[in-house]
C-alpha atoms as a PDB file:
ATOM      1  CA  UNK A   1       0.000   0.000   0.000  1.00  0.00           C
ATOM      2  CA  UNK A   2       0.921   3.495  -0.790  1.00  0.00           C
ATOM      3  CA  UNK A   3       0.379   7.142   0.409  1.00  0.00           C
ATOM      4  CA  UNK A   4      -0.068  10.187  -1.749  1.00  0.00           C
ATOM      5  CA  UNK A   5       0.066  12.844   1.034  1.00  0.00           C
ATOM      6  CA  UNK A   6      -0.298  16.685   1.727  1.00  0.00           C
ATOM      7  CA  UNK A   7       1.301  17.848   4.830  1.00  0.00           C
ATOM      8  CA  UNK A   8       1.041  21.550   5.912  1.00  0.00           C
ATOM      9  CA  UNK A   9       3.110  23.777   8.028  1.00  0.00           C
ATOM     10  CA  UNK A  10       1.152  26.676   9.561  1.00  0.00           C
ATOM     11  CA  UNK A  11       4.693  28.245  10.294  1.00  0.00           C
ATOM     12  CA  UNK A  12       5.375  28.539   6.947  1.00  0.00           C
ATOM     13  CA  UNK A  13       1.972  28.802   5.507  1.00  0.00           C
ATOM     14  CA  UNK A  14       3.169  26.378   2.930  1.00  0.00           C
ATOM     15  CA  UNK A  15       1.961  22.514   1.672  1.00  0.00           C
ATOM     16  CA  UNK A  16       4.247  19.321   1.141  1.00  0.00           C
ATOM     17  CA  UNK A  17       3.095  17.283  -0.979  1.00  0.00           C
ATOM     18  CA  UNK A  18       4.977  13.181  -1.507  1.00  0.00           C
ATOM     19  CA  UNK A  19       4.400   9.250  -1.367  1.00  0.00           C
ATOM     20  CA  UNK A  20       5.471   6.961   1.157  1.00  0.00           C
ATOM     21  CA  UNK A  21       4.695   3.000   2.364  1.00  0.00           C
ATOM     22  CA  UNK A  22       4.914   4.241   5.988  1.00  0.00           C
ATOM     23  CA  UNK A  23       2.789   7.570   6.505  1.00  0.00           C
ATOM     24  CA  UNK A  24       3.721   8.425  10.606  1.00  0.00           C
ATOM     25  CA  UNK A  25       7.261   7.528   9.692  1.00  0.00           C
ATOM     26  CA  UNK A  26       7.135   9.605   7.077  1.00  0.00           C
ATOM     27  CA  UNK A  27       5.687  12.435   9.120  1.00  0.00           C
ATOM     28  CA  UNK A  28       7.881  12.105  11.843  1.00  0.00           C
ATOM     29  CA  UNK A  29      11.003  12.470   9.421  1.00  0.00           C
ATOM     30  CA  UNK A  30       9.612  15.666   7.680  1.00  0.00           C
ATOM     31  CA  UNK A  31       9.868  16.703  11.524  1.00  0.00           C
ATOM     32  CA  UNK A  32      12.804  15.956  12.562  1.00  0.00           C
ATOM     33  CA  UNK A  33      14.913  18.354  10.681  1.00  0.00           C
ATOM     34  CA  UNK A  34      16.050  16.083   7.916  1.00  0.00           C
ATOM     35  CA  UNK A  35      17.744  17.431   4.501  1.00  0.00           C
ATOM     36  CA  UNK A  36      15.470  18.730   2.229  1.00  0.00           C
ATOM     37  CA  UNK A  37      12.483  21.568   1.720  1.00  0.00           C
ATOM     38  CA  UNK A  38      10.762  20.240   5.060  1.00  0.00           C
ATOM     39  CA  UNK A  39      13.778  21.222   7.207  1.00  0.00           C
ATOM     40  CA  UNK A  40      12.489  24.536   7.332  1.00  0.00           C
ATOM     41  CA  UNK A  41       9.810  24.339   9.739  1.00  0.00           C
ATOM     42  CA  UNK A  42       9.000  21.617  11.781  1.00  0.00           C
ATOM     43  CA  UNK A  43       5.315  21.524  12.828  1.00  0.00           C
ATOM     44  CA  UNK A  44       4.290  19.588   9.556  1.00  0.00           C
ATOM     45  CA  UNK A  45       0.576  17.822   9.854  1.00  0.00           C
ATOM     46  CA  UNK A  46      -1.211  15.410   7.609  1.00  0.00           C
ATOM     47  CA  UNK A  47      -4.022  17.157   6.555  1.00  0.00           C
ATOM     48  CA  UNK A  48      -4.785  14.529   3.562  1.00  0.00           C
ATOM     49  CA  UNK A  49      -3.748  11.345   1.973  1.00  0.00           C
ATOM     50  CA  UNK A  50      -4.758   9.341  -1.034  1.00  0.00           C
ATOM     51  CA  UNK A  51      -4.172   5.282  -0.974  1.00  0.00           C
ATOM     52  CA  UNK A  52      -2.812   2.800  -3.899  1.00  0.00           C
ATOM     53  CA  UNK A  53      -1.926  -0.307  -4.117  1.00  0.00           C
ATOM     54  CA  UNK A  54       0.599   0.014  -7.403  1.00  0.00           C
ATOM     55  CA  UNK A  55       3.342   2.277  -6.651  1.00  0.00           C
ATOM     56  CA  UNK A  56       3.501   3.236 -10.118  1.00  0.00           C
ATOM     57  CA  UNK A  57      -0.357   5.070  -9.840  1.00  0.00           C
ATOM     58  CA  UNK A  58       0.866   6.949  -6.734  1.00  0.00           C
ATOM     59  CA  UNK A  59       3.978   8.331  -8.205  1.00  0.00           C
ATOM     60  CA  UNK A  60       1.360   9.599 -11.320  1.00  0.00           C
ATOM     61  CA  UNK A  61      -1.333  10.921  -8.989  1.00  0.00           C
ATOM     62  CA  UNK A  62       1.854  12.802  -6.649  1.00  0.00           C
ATOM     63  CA  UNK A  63       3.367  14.179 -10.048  1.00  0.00           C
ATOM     64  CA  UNK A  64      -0.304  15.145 -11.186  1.00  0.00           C
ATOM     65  CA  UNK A  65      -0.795  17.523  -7.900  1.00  0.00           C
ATOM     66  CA  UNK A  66       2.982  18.658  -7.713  1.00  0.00           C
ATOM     67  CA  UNK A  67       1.482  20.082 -11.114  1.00  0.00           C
ATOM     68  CA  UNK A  68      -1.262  21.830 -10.090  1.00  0.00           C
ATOM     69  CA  UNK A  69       1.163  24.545  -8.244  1.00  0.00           C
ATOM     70  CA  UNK A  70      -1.970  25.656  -7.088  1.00  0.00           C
ATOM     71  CA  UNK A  71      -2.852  26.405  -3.507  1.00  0.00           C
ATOM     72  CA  UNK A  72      -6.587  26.788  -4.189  1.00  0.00           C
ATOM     73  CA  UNK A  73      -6.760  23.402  -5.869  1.00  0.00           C
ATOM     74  CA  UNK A  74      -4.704  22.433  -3.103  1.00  0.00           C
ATOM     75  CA  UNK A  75      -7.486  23.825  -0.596  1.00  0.00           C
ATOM     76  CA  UNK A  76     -10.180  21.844  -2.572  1.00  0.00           C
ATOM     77  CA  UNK A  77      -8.374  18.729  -2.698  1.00  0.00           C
ATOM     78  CA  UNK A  78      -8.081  18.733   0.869  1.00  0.00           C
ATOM     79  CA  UNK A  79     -11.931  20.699   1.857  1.00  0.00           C
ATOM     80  CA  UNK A  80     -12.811  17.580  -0.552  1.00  0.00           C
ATOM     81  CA  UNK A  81     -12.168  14.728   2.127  1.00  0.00           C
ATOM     82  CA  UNK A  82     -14.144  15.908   4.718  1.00  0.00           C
END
């Protein structure tokens, strides 16, 4: 199983968006100061996640909302789930 996930940092006023296997690993990683855009703040939550069973579909649907670079459709994605 695999994660498409949006994490959000009220700090920064800014969304992360990736794929893991392990989603509270993952989160507890982003903040923990590791290398990489996260580093910068680290009061990251989950505020939504997508599931897949073929890796290959996640990686599409994580490119397809990197794309967006939109944080309205961001907003919607997320108002979306409820």
């Amino acid at each position: 199983m695999y994660f498409v996930y949006i994490l959000y940092s009220a700090q920064l006023d800014q969304y992360y968006i990736g794929l893991t296997k392990n989603i509270s690993d993952r989160l507890r990683r982003h903040n923990s100061k590791s290398k990489g855009f996260t580093n910068r703040a680290n009061d990251w939550k989950l505020v939504y996640k997508e599931y897949y069973k073929d890796k290959l579909e996640a990686m599409k649907r994580e490119r397809q909302i990197k794309n967006w670079k939109s944080k309205n459709l961001l907003e919607k994605l997320i108002s979306s789930a409820g």
